[in-house]
Protein backbone atom coordinates (compact mmCIF):
# COMPACT_ATOMS: atom_id res chain seq x y z
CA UNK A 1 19.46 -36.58 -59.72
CA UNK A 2 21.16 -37.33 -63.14
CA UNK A 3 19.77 -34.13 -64.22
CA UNK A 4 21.48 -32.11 -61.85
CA UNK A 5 24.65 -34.24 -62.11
CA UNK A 6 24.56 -33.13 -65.92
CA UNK A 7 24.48 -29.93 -65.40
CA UNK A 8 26.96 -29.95 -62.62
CA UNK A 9 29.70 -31.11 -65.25
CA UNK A 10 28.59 -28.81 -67.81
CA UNK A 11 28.84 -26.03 -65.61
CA UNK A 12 32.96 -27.25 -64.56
CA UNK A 13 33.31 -27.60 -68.42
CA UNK A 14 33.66 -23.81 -68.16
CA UNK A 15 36.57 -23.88 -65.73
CA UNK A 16 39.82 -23.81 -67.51
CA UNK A 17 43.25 -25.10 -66.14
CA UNK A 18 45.14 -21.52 -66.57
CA UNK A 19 48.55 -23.24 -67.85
CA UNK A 20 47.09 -25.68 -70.38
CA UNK A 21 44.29 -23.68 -71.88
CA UNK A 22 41.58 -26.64 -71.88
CA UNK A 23 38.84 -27.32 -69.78
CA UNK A 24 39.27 -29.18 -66.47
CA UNK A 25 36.75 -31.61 -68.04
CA UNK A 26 38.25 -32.64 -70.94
CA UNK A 27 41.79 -32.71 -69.13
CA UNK A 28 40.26 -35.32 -66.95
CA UNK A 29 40.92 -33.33 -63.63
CA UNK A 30 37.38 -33.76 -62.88
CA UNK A 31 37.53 -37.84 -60.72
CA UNK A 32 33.97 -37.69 -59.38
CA UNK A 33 30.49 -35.66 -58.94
CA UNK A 34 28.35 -36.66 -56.40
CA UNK A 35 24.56 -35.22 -56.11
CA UNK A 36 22.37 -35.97 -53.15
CA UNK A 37 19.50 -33.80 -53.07
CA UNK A 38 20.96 -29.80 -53.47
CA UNK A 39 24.29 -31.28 -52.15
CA UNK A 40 26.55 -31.54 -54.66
CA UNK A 41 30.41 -33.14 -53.78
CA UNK A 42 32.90 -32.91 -56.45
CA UNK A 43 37.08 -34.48 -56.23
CA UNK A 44 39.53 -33.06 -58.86
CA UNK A 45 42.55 -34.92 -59.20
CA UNK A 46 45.61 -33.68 -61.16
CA UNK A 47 48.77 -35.05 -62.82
CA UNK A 48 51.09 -34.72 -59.93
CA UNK A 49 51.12 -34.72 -56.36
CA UNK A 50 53.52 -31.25 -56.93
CA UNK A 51 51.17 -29.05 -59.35
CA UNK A 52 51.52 -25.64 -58.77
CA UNK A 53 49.55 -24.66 -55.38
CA UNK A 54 48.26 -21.30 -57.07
CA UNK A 55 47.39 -23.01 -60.43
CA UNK A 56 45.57 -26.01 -58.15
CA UNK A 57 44.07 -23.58 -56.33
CA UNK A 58 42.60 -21.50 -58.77
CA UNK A 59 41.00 -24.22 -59.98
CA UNK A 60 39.97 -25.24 -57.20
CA UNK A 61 37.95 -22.19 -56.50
CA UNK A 62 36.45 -21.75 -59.89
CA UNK A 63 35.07 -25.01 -59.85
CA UNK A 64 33.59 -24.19 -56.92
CA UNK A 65 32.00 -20.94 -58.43
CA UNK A 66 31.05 -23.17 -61.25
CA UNK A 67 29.12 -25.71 -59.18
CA UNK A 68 27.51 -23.67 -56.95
CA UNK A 69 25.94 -21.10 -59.47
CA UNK A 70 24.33 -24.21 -60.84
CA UNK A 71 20.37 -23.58 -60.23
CA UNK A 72 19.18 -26.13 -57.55
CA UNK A 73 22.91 -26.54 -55.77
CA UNK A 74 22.26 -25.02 -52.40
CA UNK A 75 25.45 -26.92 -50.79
CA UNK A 76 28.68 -27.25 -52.42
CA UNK A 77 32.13 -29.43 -51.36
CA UNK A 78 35.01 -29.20 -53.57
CA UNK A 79 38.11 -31.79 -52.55
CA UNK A 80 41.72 -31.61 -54.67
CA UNK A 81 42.65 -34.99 -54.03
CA UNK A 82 46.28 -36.20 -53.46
CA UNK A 83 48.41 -33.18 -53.82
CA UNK A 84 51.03 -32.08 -51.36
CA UNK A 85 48.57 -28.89 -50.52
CA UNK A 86 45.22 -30.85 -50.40
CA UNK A 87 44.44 -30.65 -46.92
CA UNK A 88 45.18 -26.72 -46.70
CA UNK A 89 43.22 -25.92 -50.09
CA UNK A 90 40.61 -28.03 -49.06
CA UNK A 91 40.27 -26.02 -45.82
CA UNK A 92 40.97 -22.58 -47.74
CA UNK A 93 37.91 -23.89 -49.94
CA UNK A 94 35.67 -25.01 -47.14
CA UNK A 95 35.92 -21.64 -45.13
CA UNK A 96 35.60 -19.59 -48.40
CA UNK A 97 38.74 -17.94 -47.42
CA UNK A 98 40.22 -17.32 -50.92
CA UNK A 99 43.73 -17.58 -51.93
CA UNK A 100 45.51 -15.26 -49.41
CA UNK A 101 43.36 -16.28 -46.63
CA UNK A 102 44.31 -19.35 -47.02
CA UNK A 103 48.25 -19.77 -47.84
CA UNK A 104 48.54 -16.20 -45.94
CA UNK A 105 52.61 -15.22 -46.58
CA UNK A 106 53.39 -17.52 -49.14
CA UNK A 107 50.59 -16.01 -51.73
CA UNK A 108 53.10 -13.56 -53.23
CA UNK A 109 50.51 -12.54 -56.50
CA UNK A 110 47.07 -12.42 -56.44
CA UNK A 111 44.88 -15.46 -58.74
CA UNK A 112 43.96 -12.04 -60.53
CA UNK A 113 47.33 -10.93 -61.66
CA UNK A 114 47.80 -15.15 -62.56
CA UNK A 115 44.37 -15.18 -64.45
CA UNK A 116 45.30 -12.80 -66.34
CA UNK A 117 48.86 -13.77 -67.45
CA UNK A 118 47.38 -17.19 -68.67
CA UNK A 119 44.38 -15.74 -70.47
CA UNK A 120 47.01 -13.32 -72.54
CA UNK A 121 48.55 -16.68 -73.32
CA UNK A 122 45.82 -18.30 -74.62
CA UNK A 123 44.75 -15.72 -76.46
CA UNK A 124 48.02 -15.80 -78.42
CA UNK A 125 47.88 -19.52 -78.71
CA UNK A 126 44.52 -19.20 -79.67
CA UNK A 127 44.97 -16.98 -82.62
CA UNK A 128 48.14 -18.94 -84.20
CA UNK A 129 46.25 -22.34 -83.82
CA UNK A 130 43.57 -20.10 -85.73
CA UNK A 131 45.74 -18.95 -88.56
CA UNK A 132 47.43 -22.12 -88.97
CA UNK A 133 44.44 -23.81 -89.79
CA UNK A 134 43.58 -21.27 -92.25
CA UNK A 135 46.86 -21.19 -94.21
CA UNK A 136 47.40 -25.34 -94.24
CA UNK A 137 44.29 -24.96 -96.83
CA UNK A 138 45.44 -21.44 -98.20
CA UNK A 139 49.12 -21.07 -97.74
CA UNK A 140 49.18 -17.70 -99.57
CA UNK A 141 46.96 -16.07 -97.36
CA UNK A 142 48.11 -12.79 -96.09
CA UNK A 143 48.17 -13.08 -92.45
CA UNK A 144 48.38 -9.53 -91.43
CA UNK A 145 45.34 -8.96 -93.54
CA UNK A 146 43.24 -11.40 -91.61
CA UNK A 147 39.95 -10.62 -90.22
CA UNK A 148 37.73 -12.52 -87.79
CA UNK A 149 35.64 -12.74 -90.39
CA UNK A 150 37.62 -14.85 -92.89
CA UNK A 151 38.24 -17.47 -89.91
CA UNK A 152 35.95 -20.37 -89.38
CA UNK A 153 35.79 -23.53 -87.35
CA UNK A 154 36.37 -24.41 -83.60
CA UNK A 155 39.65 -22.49 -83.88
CA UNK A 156 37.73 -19.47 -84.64
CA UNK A 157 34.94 -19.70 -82.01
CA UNK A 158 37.81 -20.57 -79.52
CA UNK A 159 39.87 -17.34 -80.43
CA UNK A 160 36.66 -15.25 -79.73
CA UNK A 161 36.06 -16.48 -76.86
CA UNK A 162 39.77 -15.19 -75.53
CA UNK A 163 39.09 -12.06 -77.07
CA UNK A 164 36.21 -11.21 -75.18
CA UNK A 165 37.75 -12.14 -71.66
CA UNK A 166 40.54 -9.48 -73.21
CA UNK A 167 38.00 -7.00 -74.10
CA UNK A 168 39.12 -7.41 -77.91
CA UNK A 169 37.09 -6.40 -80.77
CA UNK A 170 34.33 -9.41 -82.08
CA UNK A 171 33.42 -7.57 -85.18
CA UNK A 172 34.05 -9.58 -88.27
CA UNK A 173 36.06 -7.20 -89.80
CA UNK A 174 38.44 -6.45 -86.69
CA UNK A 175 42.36 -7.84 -87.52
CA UNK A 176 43.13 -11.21 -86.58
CA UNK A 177 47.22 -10.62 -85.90
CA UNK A 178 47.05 -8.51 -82.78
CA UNK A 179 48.81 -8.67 -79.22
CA UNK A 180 46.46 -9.35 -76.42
CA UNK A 181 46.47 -5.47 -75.50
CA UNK A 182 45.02 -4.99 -79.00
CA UNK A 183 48.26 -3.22 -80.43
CA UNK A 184 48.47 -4.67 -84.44
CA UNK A 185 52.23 -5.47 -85.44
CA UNK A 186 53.49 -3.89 -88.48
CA UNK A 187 52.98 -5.56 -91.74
CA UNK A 188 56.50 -6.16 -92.49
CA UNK A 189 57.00 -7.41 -88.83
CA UNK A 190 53.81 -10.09 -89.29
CA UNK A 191 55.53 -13.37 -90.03
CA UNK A 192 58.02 -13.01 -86.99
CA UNK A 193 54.89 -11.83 -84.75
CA UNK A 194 53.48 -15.12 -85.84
CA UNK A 195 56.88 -17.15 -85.11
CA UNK A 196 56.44 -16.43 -81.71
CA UNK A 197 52.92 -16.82 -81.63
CA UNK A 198 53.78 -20.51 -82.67
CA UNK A 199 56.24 -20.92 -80.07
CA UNK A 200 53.44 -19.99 -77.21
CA UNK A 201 51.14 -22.38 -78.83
CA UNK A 202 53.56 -25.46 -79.12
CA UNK A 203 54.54 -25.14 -75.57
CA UNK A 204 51.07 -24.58 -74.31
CA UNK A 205 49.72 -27.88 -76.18
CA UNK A 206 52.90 -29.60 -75.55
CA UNK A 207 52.13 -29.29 -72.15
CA UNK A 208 48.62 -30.18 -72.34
CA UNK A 209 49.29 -33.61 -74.11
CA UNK A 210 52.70 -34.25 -71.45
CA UNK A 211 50.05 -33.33 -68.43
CA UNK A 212 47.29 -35.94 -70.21
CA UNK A 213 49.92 -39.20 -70.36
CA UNK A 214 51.13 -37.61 -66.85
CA UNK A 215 47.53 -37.86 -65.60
CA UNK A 216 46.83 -41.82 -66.86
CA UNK A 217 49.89 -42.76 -65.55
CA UNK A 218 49.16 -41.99 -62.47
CA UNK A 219 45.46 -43.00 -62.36
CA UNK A 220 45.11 -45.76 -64.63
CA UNK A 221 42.07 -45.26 -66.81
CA UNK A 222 41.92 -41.28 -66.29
CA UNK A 223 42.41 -41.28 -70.58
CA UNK A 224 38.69 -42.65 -70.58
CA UNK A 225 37.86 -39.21 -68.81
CA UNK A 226 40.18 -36.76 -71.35
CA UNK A 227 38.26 -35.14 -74.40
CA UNK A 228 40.48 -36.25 -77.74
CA UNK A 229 43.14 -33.21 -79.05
CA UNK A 230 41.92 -31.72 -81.84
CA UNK A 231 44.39 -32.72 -84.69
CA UNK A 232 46.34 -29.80 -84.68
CA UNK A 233 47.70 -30.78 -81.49
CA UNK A 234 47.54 -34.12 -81.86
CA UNK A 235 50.43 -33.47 -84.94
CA UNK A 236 52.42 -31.39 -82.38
CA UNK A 237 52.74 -34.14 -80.05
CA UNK A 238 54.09 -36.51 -82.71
């Protein structure tokens, strides 16, 4: 069943820890999938025991989406080992009871309202790891003038990506230097706008790379698992 095993991971590639903007997979979240005929059993893991219950949880249940929207699965089991909430989000999981159902009066916000707060952020991170890229090799580049078109690379196909889970504009000739409601700073206001698009973007990666040592620390070897930072990042960690 390697074949189904395959596409089992490439389906959780899609499932994105909400705080670190990367892919469960190359995080190295994902411990173990196990296929036995349409019965698929997968255990995340994460870098502490204490990880945010709704940020665990949410993925959590989109890995479970994932997984079981994978053609052939017709039985899915999802298990968040060693965290201080496994046995209740395992249970919420099992019994499909979502995220209220399952913590009841301590889910103050809905995933949807979280979802959404973490997907504005990585659209701004997105676009500043975009531009940044761009000006190291053409540091006179007017960033307010940037359009999609002029940007090329992962960084770019990585900023669409956020901008169509925003509903943002894909055409090539649709600004670059927007907020994630679509509203376009003012020219003279562009290099602050982009100031604290940096700031987003260093703590989001910063994160990432403290949640990666976090996450081989505690299970030695888990760095075998993690996809390599893209060199942007990588310099940011230095």
């Amino acid at each position: 069943m390697t074949g189904l095993a395959d596409a089992v991971r490439t389906a959780l590639s899609a499932v994105v820890d909400p705080e670190l903007d990367e892919p469960i997979t190359d995080l190295g979240f994902v411990r173990s999938v196990a296929v036995d005929g349409s019965a698929v059993e997968v255990h995340l893991r994460l870098p502490t025991s204490f990880c945010a219950p709704n940020f665990a949880f949410l993925m959590a249940s989109d890995a479970y989406e994932a997984v079981e929207s994978v053609p052939g699965v017709e039985r899915v089991v999802i298990e968040l080992d060693d965290h201080h909430d496994s046995e209740l989000i395992n249970q919420g999981l099992a019994a499909r009871a979502g995220y209220r159902g399952t913590f009841r009066h301590e889910a103050e916000d809905s995933l949807d309202e979280l979802r959404a707060t973490f997907v504005r952020k990585g659209h701004v991170a997105a676009m500043e790891r975009a531009i940044t890229v761009l000006i190291r090799v053409a540091p006179d580049t007017d960033v307010w003038a940037l359009t999609l078109g002029d940007l090329r690379g992962p960084e770019a196909a990585a900023l669409r990506r956020r901008r169509a889970a925003l509903g943002l504009s894909l055409a090539d000739d649709a600004p670059v230097l927007v907020e994630p409601d679509g509203t376009r700073p003012a020219p003279e206001a562009a290099e602050m706008f982009l100031r604290r698009a940096r700031s987003v973007r260093i703590s989001v990666d910063g994160n990432a790379h403290f949640c990666r040592g976090l996450l081989a620390t505690r299970y030695p070897g888990a760095e075998r698992d993690q996809r390599p930072l893209l060199p942007l990042v990588e310099e940011i960690a230095r």
